[in-house]
N, C-alpha and C. Protein backbone atom coordinates (compact mmCIF):
# COMPACT_ATOMS: atom_id res chain seq x y z
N UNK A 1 33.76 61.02 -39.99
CA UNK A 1 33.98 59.86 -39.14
C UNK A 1 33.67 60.26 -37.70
N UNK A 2 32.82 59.50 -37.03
CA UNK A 2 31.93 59.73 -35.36
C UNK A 2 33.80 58.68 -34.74
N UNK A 3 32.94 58.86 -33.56
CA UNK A 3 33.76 58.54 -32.62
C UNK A 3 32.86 57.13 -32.22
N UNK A 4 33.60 56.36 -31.37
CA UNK A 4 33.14 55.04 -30.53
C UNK A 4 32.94 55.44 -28.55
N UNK A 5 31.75 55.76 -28.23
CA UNK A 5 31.75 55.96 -27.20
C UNK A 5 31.22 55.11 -26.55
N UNK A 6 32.11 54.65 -25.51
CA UNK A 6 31.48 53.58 -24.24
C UNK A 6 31.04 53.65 -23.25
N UNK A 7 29.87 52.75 -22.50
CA UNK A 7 29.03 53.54 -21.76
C UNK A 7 28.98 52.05 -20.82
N UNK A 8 29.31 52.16 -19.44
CA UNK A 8 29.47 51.12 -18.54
C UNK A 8 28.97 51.18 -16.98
N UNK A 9 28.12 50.45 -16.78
CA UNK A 9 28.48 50.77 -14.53
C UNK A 9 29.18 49.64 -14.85
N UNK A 10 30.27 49.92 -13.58
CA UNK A 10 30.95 49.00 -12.82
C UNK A 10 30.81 48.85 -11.15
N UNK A 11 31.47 48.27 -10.57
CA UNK A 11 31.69 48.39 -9.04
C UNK A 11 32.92 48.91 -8.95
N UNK A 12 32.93 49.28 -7.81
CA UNK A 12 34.31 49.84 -7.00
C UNK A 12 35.57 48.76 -7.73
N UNK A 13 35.36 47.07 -7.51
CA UNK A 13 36.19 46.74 -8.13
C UNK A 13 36.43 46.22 -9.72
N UNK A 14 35.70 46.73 -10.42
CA UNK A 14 35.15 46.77 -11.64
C UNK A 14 34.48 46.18 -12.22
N UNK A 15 33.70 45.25 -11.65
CA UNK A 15 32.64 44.40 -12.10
C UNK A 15 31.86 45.40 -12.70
N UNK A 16 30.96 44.36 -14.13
CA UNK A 16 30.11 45.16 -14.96
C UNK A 16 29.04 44.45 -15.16
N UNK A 17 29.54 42.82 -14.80
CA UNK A 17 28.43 41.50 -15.43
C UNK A 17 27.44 41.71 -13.92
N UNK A 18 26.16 41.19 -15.17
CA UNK A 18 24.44 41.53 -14.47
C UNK A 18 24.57 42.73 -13.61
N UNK A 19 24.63 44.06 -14.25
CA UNK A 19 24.32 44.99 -13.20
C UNK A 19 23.22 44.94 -12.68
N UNK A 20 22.43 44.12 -12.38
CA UNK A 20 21.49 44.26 -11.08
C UNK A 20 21.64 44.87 -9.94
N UNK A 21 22.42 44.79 -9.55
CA UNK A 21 22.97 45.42 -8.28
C UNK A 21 22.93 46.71 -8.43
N UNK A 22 22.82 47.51 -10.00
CA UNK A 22 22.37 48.80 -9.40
C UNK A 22 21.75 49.50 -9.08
N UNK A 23 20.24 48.79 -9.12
CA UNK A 23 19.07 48.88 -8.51
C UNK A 23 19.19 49.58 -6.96
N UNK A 24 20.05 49.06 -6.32
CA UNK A 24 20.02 49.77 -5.01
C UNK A 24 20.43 51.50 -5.13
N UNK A 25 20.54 51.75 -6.06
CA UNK A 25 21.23 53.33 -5.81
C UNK A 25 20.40 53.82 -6.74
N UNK A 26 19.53 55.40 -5.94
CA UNK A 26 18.51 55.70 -6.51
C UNK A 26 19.31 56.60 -8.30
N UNK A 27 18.79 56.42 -8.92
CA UNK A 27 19.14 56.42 -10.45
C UNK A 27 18.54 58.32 -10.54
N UNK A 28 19.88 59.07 -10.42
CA UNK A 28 20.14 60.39 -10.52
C UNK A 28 20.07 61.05 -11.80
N UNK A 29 18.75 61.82 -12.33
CA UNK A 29 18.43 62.59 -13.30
C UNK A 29 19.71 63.16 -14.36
N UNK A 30 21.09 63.72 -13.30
CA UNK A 30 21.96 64.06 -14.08
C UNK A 30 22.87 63.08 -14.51
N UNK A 31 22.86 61.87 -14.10
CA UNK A 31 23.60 60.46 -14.66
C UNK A 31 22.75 60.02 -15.74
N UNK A 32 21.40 60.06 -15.89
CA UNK A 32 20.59 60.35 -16.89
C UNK A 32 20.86 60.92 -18.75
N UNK A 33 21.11 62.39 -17.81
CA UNK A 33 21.51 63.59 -18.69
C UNK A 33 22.74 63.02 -19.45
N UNK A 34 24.29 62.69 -18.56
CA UNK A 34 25.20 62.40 -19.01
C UNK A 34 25.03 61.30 -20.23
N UNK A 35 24.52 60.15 -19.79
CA UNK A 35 24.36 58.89 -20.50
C UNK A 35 23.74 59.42 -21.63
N UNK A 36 22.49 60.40 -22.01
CA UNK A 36 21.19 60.76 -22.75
C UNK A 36 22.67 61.38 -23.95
N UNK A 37 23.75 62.49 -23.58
CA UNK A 37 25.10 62.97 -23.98
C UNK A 37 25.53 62.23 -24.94
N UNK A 38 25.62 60.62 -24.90
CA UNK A 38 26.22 59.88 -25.38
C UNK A 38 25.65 59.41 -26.46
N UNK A 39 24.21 59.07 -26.50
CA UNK A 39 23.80 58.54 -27.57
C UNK A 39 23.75 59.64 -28.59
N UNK A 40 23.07 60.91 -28.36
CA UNK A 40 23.43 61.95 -29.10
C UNK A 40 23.03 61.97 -30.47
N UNK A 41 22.39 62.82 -31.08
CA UNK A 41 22.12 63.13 -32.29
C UNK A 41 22.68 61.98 -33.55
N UNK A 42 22.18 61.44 -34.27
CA UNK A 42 22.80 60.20 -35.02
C UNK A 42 23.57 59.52 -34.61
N UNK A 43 23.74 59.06 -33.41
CA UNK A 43 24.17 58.04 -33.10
C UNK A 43 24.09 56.61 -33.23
N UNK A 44 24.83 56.08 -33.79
CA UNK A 44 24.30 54.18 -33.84
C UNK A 44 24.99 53.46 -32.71
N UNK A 45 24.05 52.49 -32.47
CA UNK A 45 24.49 51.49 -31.34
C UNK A 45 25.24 50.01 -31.90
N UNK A 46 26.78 49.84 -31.24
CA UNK A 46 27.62 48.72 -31.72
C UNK A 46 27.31 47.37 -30.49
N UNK A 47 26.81 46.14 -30.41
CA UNK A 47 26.68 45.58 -29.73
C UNK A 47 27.20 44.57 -30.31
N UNK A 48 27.57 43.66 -28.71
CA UNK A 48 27.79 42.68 -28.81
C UNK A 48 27.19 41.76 -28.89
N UNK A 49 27.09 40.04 -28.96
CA UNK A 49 25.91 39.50 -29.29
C UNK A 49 25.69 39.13 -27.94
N UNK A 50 25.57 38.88 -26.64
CA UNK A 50 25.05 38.96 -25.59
C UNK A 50 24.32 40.04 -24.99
N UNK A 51 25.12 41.23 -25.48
CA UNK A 51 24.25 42.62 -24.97
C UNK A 51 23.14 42.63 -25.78
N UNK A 52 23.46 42.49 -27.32
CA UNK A 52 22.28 42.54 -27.64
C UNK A 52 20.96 41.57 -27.54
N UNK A 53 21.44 40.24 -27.10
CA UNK A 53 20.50 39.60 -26.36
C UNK A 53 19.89 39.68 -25.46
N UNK A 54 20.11 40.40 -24.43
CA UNK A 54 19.57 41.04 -23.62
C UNK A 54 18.59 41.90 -23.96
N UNK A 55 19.49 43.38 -24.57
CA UNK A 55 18.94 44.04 -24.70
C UNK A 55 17.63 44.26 -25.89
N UNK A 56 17.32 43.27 -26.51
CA UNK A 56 16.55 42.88 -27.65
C UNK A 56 14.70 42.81 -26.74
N UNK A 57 15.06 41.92 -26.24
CA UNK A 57 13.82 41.86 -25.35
C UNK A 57 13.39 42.73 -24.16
N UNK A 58 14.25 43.38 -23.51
CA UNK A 58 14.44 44.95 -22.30
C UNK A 58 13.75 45.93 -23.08
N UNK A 59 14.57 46.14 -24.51
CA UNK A 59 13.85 47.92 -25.14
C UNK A 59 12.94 47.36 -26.03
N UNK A 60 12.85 46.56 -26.79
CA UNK A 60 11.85 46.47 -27.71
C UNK A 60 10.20 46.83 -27.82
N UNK A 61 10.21 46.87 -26.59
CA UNK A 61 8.83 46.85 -26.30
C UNK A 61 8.63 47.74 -25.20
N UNK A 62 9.63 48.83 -25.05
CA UNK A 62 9.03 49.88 -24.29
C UNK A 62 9.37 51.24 -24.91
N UNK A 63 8.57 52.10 -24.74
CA UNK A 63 8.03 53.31 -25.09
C UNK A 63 8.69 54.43 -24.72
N UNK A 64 8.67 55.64 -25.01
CA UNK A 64 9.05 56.98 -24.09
C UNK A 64 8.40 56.69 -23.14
N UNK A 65 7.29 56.47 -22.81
CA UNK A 65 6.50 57.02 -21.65
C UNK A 65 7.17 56.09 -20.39
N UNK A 66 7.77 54.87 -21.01
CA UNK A 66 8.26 53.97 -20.18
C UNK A 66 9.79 54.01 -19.80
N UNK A 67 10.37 54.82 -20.67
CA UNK A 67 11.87 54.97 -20.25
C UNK A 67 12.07 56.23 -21.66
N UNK A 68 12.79 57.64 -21.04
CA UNK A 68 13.09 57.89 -22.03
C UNK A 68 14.17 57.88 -23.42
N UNK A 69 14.87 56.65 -22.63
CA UNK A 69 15.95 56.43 -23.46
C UNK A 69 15.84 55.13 -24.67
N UNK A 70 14.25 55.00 -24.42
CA UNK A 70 13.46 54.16 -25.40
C UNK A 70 13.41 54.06 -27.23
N UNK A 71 13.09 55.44 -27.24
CA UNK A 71 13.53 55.73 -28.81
C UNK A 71 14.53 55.44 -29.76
N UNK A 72 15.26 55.90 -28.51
CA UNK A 72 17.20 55.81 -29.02
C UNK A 72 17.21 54.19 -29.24
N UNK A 73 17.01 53.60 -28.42
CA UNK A 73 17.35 52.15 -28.33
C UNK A 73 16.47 51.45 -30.01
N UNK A 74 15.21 51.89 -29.84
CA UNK A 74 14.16 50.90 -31.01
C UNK A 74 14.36 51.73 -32.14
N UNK A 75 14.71 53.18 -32.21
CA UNK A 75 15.13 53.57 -33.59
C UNK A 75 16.43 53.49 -34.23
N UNK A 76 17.64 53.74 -33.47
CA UNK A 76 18.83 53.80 -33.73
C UNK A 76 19.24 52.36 -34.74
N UNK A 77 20.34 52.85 -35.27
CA UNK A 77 20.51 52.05 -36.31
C UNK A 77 21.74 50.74 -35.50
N UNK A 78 21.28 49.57 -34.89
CA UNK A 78 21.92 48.68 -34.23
C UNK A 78 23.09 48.05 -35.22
N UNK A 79 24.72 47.69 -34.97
CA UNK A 79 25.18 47.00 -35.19
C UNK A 79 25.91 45.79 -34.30
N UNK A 80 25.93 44.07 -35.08
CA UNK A 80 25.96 43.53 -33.73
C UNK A 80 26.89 42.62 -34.44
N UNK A 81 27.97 42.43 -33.23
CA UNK A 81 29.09 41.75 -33.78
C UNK A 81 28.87 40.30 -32.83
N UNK A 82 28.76 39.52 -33.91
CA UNK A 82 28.51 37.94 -33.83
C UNK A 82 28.73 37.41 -34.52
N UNK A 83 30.18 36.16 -34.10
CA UNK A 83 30.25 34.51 -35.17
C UNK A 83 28.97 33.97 -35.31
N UNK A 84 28.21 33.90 -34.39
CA UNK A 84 27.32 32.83 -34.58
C UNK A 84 25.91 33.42 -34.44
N UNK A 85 25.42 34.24 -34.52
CA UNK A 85 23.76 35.21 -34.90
C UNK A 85 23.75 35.41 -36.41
N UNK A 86 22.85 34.84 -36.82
CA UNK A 86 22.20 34.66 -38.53
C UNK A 86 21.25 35.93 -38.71
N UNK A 87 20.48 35.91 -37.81
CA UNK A 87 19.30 36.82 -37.79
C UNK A 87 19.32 37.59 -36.44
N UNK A 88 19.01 38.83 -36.89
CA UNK A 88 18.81 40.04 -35.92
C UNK A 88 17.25 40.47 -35.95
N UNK A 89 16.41 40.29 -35.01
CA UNK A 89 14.54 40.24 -35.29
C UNK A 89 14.40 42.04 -34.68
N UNK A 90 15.06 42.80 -34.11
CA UNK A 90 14.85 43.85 -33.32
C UNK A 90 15.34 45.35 -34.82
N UNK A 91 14.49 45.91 -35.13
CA UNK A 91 14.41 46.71 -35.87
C UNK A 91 16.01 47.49 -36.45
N UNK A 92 16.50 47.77 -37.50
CA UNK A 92 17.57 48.68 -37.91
C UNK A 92 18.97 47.80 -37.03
N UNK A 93 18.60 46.27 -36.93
CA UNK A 93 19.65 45.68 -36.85
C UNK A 93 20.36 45.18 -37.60
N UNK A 94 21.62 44.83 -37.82
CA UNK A 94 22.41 44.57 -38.48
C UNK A 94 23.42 43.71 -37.77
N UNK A 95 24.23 42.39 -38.52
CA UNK A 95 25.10 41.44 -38.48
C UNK A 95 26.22 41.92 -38.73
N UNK A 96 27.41 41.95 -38.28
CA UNK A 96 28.51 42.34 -39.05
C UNK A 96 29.62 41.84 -38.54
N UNK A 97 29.24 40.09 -38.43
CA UNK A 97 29.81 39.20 -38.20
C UNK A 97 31.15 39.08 -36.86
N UNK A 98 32.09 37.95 -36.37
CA UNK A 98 32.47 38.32 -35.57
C UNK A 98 33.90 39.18 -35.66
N UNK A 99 34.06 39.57 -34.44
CA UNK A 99 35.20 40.58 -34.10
C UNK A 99 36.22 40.82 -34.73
N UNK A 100 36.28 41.70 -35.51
CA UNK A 100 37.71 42.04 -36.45
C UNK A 100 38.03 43.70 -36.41
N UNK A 101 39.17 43.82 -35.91
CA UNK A 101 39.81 45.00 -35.49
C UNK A 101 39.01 46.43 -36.94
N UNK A 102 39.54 45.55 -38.06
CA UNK A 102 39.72 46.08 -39.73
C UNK A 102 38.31 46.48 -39.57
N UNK A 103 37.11 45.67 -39.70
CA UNK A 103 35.86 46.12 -39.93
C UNK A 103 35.36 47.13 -38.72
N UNK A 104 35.80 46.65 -37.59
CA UNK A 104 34.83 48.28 -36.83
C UNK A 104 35.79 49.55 -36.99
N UNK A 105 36.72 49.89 -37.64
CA UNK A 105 37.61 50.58 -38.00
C UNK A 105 36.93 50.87 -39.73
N UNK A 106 36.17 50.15 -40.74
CA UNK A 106 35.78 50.28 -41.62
C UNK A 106 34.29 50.82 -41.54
N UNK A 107 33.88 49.96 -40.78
CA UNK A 107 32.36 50.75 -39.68
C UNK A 107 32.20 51.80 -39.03
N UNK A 108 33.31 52.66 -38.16
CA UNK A 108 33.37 53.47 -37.95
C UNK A 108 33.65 55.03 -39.26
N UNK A 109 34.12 54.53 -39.89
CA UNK A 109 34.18 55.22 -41.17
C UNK A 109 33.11 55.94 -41.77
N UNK A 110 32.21 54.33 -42.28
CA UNK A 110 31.16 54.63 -43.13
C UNK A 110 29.97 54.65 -41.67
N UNK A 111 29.81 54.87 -41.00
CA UNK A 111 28.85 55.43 -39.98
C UNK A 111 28.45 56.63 -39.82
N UNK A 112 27.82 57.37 -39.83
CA UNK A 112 27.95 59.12 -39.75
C UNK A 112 27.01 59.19 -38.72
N UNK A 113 27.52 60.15 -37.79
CA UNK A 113 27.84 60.35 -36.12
C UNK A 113 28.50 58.95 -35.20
N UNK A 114 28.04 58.78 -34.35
CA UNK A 114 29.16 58.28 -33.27
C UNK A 114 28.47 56.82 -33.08
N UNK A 115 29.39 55.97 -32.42
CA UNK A 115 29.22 54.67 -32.21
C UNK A 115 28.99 54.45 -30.44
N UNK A 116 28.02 54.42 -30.38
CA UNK A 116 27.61 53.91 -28.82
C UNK A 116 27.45 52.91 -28.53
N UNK A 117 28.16 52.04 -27.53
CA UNK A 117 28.63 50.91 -27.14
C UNK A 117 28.35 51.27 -25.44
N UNK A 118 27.09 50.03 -25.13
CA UNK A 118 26.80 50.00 -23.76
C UNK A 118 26.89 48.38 -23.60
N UNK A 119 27.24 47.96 -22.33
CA UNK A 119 27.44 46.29 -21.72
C UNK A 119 28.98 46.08 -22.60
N UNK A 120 28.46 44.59 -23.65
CA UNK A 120 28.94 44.13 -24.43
C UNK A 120 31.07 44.21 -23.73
N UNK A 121 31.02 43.78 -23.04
CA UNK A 121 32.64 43.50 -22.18
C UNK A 121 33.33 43.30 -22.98
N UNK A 122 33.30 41.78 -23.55
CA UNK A 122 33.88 41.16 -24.51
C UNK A 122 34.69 42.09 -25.49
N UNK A 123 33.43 42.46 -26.27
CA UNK A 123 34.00 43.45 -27.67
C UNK A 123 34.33 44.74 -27.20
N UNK A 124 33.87 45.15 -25.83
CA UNK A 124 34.60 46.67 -25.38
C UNK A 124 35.87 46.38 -25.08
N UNK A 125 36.39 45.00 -24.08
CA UNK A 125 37.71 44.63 -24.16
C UNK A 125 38.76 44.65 -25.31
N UNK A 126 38.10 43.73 -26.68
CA UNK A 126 39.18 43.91 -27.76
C UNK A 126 39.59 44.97 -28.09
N UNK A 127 38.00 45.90 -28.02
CA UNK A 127 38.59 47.28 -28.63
C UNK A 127 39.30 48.33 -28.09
N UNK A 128 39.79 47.76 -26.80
CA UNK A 128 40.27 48.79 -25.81
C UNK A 128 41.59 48.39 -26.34
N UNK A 129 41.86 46.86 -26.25
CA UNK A 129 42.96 46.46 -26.57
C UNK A 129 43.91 46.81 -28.10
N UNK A 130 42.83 47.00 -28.82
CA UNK A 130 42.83 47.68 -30.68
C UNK A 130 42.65 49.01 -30.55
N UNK A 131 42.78 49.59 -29.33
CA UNK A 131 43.25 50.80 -29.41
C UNK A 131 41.83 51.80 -30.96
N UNK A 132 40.56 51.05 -30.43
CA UNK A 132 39.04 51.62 -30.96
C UNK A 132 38.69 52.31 -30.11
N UNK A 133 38.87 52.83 -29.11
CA UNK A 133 37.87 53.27 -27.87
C UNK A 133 37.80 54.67 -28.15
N UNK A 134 37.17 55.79 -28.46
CA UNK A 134 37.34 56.82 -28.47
C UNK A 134 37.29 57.65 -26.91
N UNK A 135 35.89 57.00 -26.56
CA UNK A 135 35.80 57.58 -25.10
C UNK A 135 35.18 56.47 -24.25
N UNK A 136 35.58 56.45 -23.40
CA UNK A 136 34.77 55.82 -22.04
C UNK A 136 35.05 56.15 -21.29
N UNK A 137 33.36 55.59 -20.59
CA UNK A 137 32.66 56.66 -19.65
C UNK A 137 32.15 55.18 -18.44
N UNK A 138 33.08 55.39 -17.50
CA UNK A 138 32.74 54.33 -16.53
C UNK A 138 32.10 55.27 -15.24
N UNK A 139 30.78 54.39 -15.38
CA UNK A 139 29.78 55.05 -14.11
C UNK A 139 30.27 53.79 -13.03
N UNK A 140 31.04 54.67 -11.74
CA UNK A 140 31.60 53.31 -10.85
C UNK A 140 30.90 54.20 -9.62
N UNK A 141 29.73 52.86 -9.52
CA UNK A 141 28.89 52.67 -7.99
C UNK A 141 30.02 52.01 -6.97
N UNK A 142 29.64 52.71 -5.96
CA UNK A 142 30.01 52.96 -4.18
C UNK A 142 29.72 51.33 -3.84
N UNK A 143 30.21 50.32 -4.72
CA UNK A 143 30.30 49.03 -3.63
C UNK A 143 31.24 47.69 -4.66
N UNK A 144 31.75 46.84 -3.66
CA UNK A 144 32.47 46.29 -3.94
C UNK A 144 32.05 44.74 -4.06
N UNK A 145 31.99 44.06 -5.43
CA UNK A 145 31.24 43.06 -5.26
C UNK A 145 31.91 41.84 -5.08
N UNK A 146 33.31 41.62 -4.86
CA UNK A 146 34.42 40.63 -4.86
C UNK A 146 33.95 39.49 -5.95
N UNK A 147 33.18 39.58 -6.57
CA UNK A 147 33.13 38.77 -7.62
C UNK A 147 32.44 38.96 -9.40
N UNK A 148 32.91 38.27 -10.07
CA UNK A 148 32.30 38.53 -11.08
C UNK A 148 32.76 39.10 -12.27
N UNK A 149 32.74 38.76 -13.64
CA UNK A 149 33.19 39.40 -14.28
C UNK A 149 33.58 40.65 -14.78
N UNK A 150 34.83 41.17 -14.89
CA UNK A 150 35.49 42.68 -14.67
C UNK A 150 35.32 43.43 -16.15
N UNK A 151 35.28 45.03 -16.24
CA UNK A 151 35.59 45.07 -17.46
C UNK A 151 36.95 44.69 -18.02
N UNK A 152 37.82 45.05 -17.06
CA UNK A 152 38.79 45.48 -17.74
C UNK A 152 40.02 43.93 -16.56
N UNK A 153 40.50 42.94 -17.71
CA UNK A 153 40.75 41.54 -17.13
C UNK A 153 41.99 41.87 -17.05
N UNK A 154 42.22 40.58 -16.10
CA UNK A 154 44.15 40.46 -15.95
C UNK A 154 44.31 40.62 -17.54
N UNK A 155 45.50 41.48 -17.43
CA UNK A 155 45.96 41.37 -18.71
C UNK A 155 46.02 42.29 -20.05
N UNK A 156 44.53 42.87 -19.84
CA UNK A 156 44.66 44.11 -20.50
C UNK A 156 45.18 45.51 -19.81
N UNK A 157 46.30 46.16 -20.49
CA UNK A 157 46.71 47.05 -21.04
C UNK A 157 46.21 48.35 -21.80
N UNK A 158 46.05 49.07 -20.88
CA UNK A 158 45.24 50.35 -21.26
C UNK A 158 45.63 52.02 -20.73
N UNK A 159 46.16 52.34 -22.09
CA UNK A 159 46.29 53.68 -21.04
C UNK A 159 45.72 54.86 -21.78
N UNK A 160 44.97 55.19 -19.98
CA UNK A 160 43.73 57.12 -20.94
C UNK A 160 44.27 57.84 -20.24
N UNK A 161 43.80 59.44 -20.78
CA UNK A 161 43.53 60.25 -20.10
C UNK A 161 42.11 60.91 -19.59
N UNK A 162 41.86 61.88 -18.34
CA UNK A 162 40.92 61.69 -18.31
C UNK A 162 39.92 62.89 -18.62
N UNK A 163 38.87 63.12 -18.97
CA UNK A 163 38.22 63.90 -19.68
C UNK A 163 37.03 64.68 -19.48
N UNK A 164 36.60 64.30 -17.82
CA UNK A 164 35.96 64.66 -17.33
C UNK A 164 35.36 63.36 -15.69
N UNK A 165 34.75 64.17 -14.78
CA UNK A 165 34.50 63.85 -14.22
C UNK A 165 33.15 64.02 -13.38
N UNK A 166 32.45 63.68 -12.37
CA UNK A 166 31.13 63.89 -12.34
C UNK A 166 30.46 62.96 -11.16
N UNK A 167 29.57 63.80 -9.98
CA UNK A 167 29.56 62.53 -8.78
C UNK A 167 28.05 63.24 -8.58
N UNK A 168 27.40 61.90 -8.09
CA UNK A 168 26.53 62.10 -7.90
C UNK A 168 25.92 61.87 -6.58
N UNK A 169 24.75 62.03 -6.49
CA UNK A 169 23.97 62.40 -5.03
C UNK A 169 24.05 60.75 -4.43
N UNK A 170 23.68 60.10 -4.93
CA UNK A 170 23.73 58.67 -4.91
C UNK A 170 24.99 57.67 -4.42
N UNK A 171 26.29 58.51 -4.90
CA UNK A 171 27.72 58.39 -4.25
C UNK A 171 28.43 57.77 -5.77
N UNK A 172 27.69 57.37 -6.85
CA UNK A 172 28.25 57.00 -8.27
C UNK A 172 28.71 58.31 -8.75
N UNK A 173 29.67 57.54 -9.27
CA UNK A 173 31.04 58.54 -10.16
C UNK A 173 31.08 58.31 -11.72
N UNK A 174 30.93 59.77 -12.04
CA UNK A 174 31.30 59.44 -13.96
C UNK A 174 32.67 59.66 -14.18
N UNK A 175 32.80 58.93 -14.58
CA UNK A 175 34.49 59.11 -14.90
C UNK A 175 34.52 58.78 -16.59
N UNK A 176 35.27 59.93 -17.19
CA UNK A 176 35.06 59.87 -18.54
C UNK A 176 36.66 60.07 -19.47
N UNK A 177 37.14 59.17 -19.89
CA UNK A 177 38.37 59.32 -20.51
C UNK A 177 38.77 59.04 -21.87
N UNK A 178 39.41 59.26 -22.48
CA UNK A 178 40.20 59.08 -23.77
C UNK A 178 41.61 58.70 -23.77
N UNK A 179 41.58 58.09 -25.12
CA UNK A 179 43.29 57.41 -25.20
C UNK A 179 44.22 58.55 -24.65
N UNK A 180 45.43 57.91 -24.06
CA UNK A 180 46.35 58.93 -23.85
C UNK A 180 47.46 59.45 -24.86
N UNK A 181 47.75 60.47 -24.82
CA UNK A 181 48.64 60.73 -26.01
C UNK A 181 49.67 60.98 -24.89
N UNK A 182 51.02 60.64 -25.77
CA UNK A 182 52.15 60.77 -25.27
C UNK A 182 53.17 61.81 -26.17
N UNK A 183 53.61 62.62 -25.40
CA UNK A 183 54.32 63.76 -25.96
C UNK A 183 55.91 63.20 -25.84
N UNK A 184 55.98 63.71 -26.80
CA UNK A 184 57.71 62.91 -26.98
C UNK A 184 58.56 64.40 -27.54
């Protein structure tokens, strides 16, 4: 059984929706490296059905030569959690209907290596909340956007520890944590 690793920019105040904005900060080889960490040797990708809408038309059609995190994306074996997506057109995708604690807990099982989870808020929220998260890894850029959807909403309840850390030339921070255990 792999682990569920999450992979996010945010802002200073945790915005994650349309990272466009991180275009302004030149994109550091070893934030690269870190992220490249994550997908990792058999890794499958868990999406949500907006991320993967997005991301369906972004990687599909680009190459190593065009990004090297290209492969990973058009070979990896995609799973995408959606009520309402019938059909998945983007290669080694898969349906596995909407959000239920039981099945990505049954998915994670029968998966062999790790579950990489990039964007997708929504379903990174439940699973933070279902206590699925193995690791996340919030890349938080140097600006504050006072608006916009957060990862992490009024309301959720979350507690990590942290597991590493990591800053870059650019002024973005990796911050990398796991559930917390509590010693009693």
């Amino acid at each position: 059984m792999g682990k569920i690793a999450v992979h996010e920019f945010v802002s200073l105040d945790g915005v994650f929706e349309s990272p466009s904005w991180t275009a302004e900060y030149p994109f550091d080889p070893n934030m690269g490296e870190a992220i490249m960490r994550l997908m990792g040797p058999g890794a499958s990708i868990l999406l949500g059905r907006r991320t993967y809408e997005m991301f369906y038309p972004a990687w599909s059609k680009r190459t190593a030569e065009d990004d090297p995190g290209a492969p990973f994306f058009n070979e990896a074996r995609k799973y995408v959690v959606s009520g309402t997506m019938t059909t998945a057109e983007w290669n080694n995708s898969e349906i596995i209907g909407p959000y239920d604690a039981g099945t990505i807990v049954m998915l994670k099982k029968e998966v062999e290596g790790n579950l990489y989870v990039s964007g997708s808020g929504t379903l990174v929220r439940a699973m933070l909340a279902d206590g699925l998260v193995d690791e996340l890894h919030l890349f938080v850029f140097p600006v504050s956007l006072g608006k916009g959807a957060r990862l992490l909403s009024e309301g959720t309840q979350v507690k990590l520890q942290p597991l590493e850390v990591e800053r870059y030339d650019s002024g973005v921070v990796h911050l990398a944590y796991q559930p917390a255990t509590i010693n009693r």
